[in-house]
N, C-alpha and C. Protein backbone atom coordinates (compact mmCIF):
# COMPACT_ATOMS: atom_id res chain seq x y z
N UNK A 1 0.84 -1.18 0.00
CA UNK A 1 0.00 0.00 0.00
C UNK A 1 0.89 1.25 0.00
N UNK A 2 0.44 2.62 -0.84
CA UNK A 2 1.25 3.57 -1.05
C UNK A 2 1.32 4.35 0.15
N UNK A 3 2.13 5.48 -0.04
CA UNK A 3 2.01 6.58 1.06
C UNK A 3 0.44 7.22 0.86
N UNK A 4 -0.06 7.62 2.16
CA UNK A 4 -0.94 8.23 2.20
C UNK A 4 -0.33 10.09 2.20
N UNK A 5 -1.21 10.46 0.98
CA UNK A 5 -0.42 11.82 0.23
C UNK A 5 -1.93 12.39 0.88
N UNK A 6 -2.92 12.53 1.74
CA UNK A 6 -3.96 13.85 1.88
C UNK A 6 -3.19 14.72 3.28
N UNK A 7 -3.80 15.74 2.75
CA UNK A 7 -3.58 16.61 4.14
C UNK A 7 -5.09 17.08 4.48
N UNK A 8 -5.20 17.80 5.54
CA UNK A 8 -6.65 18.48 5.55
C UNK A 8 -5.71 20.02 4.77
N UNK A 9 -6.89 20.84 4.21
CA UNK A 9 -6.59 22.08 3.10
C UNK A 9 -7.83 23.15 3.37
N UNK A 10 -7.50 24.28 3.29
CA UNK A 10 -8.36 25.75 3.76
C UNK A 10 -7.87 26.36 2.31
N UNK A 11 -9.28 26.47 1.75
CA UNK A 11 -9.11 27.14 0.18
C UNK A 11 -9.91 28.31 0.38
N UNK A 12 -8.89 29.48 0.05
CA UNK A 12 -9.23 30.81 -0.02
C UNK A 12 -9.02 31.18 -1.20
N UNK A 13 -9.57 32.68 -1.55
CA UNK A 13 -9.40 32.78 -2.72
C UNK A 13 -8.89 34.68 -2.13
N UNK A 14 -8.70 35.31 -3.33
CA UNK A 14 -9.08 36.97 -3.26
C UNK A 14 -9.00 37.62 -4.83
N UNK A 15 -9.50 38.84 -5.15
CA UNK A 15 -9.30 38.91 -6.26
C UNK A 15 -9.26 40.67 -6.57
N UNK A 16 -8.04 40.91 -7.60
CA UNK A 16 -7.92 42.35 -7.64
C UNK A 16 -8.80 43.18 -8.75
N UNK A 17 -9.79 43.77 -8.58
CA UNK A 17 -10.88 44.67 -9.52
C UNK A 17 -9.96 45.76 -9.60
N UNK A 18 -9.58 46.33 -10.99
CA UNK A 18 -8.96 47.44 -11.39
C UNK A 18 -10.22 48.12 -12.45
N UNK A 19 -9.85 48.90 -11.92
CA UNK A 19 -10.90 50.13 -12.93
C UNK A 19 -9.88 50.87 -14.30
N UNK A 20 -10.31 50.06 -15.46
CA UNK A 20 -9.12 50.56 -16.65
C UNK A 20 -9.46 52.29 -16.51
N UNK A 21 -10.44 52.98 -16.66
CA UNK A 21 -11.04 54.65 -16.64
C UNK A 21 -9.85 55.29 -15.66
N UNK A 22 -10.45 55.06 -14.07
CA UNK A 22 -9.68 55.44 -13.12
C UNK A 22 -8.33 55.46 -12.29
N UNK A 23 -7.55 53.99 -12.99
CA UNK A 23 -6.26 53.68 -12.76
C UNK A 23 -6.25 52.81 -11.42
N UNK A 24 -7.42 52.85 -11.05
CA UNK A 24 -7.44 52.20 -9.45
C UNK A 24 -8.26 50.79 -9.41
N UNK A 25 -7.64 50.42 -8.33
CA UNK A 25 -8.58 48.81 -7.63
C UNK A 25 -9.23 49.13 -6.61
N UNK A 26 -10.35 48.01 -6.38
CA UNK A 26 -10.97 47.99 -5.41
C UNK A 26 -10.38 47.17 -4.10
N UNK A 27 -9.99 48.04 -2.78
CA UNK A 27 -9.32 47.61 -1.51
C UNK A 27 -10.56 47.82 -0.50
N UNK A 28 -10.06 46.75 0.30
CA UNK A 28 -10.90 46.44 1.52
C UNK A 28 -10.13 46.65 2.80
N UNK A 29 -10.48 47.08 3.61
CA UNK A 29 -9.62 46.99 5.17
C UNK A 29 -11.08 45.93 6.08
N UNK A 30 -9.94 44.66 5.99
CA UNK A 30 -10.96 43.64 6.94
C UNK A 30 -10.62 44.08 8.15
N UNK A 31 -11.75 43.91 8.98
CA UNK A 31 -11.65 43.76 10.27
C UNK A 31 -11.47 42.49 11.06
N UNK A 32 -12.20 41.43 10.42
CA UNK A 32 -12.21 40.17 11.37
C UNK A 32 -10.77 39.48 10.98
N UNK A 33 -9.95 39.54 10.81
CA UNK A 33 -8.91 39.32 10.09
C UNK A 33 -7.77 38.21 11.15
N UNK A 34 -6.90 37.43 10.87
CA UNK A 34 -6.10 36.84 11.89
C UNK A 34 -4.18 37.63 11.48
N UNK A 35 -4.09 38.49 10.40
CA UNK A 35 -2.99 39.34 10.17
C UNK A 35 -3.09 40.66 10.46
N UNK A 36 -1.90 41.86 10.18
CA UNK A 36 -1.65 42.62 10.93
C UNK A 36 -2.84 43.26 9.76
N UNK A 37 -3.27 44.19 10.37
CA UNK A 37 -4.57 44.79 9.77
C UNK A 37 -4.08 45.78 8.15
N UNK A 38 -5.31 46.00 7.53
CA UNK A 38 -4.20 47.02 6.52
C UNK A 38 -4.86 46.86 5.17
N UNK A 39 -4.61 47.87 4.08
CA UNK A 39 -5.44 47.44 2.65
C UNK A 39 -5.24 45.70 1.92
N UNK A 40 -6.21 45.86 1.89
CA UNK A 40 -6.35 44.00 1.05
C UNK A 40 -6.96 44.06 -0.22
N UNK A 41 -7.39 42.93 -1.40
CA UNK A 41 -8.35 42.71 -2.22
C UNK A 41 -9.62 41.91 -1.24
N UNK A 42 -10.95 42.22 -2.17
CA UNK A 42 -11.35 41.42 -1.33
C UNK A 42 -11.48 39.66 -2.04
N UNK A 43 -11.91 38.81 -0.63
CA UNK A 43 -11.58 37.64 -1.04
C UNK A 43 -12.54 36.73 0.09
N UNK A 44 -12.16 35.54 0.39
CA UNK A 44 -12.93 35.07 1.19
C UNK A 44 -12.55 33.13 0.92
N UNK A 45 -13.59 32.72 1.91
CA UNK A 45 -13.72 31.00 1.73
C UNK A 45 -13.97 30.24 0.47
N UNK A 46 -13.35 29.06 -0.03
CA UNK A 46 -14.14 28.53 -0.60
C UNK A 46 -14.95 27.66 -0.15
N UNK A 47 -16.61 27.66 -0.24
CA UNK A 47 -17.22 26.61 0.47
C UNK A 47 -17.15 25.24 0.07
N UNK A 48 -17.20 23.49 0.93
CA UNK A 48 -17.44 22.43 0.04
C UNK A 48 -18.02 22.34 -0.66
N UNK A 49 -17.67 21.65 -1.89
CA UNK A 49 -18.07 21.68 -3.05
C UNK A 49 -18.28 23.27 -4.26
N UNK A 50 -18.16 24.07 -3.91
CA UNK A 50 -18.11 25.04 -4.50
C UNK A 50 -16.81 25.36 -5.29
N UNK A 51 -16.95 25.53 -6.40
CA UNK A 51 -16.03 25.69 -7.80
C UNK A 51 -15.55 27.08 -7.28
N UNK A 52 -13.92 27.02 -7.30
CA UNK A 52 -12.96 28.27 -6.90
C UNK A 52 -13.37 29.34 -7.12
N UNK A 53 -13.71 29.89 -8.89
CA UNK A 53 -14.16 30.92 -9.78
C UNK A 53 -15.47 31.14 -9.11
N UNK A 54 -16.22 30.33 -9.23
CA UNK A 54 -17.61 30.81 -8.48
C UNK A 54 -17.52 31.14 -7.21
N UNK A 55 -16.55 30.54 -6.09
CA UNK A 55 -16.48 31.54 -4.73
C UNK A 55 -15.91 32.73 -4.69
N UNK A 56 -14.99 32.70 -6.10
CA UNK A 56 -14.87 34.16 -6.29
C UNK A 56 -15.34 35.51 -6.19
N UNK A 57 -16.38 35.34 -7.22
CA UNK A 57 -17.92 35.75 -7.60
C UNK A 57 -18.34 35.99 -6.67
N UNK A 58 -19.02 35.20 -6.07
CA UNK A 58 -20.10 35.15 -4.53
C UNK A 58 -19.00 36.30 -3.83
N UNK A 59 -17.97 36.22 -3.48
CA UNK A 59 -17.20 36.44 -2.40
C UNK A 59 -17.21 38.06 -2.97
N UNK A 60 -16.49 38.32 -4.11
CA UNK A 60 -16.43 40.07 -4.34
C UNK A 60 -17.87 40.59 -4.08
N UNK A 61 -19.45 40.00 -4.92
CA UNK A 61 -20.16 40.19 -4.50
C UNK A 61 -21.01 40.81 -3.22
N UNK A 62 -20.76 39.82 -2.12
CA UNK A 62 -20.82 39.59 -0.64
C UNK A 62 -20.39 40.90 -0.18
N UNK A 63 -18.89 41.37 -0.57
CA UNK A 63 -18.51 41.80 0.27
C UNK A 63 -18.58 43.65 -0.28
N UNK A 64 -18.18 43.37 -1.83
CA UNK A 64 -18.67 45.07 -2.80
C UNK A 64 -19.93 45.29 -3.11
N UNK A 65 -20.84 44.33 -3.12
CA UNK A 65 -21.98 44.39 -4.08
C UNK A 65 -21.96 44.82 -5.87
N UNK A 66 -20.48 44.10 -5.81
CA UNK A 66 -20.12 44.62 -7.37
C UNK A 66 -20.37 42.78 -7.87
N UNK A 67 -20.86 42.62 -9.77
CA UNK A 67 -20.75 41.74 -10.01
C UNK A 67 -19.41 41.68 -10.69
N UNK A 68 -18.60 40.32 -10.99
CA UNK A 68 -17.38 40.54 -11.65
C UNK A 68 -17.80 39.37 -12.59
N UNK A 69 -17.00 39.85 -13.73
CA UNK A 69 -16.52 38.46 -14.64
C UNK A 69 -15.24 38.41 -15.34
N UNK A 70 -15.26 37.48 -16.37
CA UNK A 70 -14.05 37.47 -17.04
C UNK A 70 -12.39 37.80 -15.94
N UNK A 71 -12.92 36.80 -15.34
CA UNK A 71 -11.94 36.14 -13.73
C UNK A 71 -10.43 36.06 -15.02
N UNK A 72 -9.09 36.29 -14.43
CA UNK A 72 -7.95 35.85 -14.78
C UNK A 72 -7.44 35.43 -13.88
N UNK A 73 -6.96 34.29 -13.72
CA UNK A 73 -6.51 33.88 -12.91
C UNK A 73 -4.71 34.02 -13.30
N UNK A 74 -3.84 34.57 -11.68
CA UNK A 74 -2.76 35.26 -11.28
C UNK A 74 -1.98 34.22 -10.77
N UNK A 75 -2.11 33.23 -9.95
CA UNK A 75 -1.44 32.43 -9.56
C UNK A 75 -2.20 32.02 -7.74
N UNK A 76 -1.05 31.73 -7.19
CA UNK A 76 -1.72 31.29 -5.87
C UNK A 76 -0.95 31.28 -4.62
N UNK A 77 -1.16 31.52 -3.37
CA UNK A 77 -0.46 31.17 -2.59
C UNK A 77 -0.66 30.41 -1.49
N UNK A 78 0.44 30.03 -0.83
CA UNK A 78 0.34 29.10 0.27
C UNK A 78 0.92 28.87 1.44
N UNK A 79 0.42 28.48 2.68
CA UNK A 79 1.13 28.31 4.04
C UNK A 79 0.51 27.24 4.42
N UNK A 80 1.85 26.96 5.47
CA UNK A 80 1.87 25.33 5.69
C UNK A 80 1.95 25.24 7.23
N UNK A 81 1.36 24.73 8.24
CA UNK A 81 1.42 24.35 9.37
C UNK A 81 1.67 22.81 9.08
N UNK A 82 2.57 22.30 9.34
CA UNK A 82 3.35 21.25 9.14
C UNK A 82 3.02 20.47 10.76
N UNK A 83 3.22 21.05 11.77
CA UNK A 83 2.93 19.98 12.74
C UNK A 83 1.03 19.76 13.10
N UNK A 84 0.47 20.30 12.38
CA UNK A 84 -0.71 19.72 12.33
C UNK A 84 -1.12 19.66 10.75
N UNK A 85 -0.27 18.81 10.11
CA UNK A 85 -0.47 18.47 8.89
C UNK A 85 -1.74 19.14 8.16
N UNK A 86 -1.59 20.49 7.86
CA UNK A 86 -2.14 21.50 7.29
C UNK A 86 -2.01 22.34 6.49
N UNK A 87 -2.55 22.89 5.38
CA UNK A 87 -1.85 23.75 4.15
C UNK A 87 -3.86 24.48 3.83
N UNK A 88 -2.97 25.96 3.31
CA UNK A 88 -4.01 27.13 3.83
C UNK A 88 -3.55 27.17 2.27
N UNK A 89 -4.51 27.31 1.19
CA UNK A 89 -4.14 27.58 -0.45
C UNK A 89 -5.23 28.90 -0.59
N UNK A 90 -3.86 30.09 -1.32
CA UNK A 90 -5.34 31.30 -2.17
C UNK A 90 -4.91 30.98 -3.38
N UNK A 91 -6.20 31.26 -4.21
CA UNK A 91 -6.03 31.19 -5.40
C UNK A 91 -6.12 33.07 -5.46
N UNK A 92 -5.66 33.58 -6.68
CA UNK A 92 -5.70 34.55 -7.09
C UNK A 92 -6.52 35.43 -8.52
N UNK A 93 -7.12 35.92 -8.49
CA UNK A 93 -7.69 36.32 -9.75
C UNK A 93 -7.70 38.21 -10.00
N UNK A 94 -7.56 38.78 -10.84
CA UNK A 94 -7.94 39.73 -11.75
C UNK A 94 -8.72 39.71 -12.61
N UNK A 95 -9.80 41.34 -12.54
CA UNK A 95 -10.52 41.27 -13.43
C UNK A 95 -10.81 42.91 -13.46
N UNK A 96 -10.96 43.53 -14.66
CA UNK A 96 -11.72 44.42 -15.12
C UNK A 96 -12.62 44.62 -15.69
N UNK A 97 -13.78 43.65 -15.52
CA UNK A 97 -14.69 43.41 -15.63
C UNK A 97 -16.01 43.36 -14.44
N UNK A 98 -16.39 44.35 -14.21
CA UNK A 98 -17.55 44.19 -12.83
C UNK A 98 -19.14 45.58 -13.43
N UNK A 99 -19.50 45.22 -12.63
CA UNK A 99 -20.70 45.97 -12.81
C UNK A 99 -21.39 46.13 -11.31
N UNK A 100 -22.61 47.20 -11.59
CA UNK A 100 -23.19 47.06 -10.20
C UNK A 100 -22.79 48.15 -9.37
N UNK A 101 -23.54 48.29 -8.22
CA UNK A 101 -22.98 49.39 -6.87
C UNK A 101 -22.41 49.24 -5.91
N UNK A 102 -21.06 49.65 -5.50
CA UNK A 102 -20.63 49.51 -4.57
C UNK A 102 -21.08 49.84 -3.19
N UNK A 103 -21.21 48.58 -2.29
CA UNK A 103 -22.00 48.78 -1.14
C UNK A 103 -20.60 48.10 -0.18
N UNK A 104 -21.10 48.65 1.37
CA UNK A 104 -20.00 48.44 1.92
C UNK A 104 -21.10 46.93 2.81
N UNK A 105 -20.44 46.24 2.95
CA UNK A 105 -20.14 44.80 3.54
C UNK A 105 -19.95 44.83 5.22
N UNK A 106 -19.98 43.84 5.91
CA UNK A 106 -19.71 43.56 6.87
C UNK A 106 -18.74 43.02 7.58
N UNK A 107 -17.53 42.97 6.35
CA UNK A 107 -16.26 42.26 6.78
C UNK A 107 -15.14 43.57 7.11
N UNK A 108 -15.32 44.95 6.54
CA UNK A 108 -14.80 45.77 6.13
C UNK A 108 -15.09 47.17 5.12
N UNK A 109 -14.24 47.96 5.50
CA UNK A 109 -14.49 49.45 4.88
C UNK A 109 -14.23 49.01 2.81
N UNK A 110 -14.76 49.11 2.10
CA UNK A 110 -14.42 49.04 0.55
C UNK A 110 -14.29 50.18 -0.09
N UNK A 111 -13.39 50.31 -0.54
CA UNK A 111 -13.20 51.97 -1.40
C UNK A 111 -12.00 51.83 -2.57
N UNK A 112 -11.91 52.51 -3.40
CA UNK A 112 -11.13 52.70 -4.61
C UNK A 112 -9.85 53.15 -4.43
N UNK A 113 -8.88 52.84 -4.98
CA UNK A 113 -7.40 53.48 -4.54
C UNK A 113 -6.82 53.34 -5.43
N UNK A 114 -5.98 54.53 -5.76
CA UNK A 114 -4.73 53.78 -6.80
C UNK A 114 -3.72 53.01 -6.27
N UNK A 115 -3.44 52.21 -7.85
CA UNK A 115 -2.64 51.01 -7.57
C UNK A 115 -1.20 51.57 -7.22
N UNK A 116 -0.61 52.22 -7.26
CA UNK A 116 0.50 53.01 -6.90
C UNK A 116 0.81 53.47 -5.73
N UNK A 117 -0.80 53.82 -4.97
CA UNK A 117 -0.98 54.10 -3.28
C UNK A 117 -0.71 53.15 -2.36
N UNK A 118 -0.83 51.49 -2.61
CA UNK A 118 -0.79 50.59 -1.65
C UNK A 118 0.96 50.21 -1.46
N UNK A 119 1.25 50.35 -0.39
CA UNK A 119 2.88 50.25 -0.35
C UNK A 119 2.89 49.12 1.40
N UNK A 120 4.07 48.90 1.78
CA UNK A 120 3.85 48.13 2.99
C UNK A 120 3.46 48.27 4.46
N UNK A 121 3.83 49.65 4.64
CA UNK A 121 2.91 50.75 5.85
C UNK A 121 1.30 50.50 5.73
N UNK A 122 1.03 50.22 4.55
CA UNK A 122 -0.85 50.75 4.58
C UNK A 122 -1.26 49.75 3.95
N UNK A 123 -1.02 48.53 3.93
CA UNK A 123 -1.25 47.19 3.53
C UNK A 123 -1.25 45.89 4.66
N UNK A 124 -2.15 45.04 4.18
CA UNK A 124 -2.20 43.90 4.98
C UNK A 124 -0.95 43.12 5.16
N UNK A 125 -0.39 42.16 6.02
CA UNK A 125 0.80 41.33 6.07
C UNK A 125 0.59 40.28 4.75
N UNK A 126 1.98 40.87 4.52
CA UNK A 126 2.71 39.83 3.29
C UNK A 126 1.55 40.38 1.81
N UNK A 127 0.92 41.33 1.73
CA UNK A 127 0.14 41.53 0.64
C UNK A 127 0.78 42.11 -0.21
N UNK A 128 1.83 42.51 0.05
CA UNK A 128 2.79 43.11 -1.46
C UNK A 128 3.61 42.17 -1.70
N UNK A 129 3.71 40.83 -1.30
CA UNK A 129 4.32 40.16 -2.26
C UNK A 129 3.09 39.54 -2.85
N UNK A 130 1.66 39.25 -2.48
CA UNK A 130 1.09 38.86 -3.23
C UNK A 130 0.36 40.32 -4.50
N UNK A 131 0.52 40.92 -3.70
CA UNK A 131 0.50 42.30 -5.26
C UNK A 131 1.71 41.86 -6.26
N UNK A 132 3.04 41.59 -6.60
CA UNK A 132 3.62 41.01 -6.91
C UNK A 132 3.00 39.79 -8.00
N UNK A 133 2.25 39.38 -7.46
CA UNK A 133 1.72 37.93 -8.47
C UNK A 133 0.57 38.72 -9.31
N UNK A 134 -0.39 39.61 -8.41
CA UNK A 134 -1.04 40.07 -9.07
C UNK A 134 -1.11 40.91 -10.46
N UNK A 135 0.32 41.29 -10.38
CA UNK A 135 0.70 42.91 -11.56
C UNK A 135 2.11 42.27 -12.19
N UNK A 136 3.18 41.29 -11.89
CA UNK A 136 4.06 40.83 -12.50
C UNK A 136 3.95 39.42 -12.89
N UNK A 137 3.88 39.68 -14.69
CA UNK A 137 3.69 37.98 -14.96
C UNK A 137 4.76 37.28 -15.18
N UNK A 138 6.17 37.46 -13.96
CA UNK A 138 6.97 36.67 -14.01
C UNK A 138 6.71 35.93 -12.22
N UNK A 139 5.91 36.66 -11.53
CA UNK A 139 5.88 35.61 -10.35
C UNK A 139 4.37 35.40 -10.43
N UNK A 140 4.38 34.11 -9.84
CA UNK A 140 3.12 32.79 -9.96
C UNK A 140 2.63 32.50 -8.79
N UNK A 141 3.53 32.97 -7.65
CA UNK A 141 2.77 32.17 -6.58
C UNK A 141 3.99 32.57 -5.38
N UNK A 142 3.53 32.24 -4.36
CA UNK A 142 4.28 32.57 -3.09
C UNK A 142 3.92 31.57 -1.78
N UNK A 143 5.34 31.28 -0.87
CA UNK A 143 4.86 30.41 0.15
C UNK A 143 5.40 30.60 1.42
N UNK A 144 4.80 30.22 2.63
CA UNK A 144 5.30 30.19 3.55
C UNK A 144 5.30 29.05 4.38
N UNK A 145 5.87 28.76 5.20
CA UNK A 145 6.19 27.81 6.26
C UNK A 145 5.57 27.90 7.82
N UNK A 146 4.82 28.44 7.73
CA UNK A 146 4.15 29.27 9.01
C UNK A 146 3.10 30.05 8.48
N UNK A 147 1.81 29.05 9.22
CA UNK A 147 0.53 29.86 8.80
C UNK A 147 0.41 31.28 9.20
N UNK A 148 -0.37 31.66 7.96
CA UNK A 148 -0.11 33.18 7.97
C UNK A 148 1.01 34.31 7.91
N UNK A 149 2.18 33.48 7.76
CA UNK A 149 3.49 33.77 7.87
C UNK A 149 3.65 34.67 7.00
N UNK A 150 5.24 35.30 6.97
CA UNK A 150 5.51 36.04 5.43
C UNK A 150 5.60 35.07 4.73
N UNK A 151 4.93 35.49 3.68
CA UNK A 151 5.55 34.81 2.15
C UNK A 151 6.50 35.18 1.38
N UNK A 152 7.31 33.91 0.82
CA UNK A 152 8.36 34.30 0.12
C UNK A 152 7.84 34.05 -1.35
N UNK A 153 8.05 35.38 -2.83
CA UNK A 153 7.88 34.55 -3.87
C UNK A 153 8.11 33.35 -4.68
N UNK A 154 8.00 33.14 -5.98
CA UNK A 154 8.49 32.13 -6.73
C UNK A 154 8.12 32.89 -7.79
N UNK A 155 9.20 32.92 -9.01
CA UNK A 155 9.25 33.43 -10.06
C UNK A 155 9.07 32.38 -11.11
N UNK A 156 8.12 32.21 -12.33
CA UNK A 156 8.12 31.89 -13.48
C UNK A 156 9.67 31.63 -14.18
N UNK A 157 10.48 30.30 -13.77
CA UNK A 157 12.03 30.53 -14.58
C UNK A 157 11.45 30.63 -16.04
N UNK A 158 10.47 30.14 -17.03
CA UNK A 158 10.27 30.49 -18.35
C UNK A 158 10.49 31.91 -18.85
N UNK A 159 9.51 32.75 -17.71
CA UNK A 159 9.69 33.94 -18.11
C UNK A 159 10.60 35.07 -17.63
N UNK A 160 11.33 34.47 -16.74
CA UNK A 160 12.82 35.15 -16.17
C UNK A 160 13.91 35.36 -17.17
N UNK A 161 13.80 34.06 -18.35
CA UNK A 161 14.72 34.07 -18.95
C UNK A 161 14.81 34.84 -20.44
């Protein structure tokens, strides 16, 4: 009999809405949060059985009252609690594509910013390296070793070279 390869897994997602007109994305400051507080995309759970892209959806929804489509998916990241055989996965998406009114949510304040404004003072922990995956298509994904930890990138070697 082989190795047993499952872990238990926490699938999150988040996703960056840029406004092509205004130059800006849509940022959230969560409150219920388990990192150091600070601008985010918004994002959220994936529920069982629920298809990634579609908790997407639901999730910007939920939380902007904006609809989104035409999802791109950015890459993903991950942290690992290793002594309770555990791994925390986001998937990542972009889109300039939404419609609808922005309403503010119950997880957090939602408002428009330029993409140029979010730096590491006024940002959530470890969210500029995942801005990083979001806006450079030479990194794919980022990981850490400690839930919730910093993340370190990983660069695309195809497109490094």
């Amino acid at each position: 009999m082989g190795l047993d390869r499952t872990e238990r897994v926490e699938l999150v997602n988040m996703c960056m809405v840029y406004d092509t007109t205004t130059k800006q994305v849509l940022v959230e400051d969560k409150t219920d949060v388990d990192w150091k507080f600070g601008h985010t995309f918004p994002g959220g759970h994936v529920e069982p059985g629920e298809p990634v892209a579609d908790a997407m959806i639901r999730e910007v929804f939920e939380e902007t009252g904006l609809q989104i489509s035409q999802l791109e998916s950015c890459g993903c990241v991950e942290w690992f609690d290793q002594q309770a055989g555990y791994r925390k996965i986001g998937f990542l998406y972009r889109t300039s594509h939404f419609s609808g009114d922005l309403k503010q949510g119950d997880e957090g304040h939602i408002f428009w910013l330029p993409l140029a404004d979010l730096n590491a003072k006024n940002t959530a922990e470890s969210f500029m390296e995942m801005l990083a995956i979001f806006t450079k298509p030479t990194v794919v994904s980022a990981v850490s070793s400690i839930m919730n930890g910093q993340l370190h990138l990983t660069a695309n070697q195809e497109n490094d070279q």
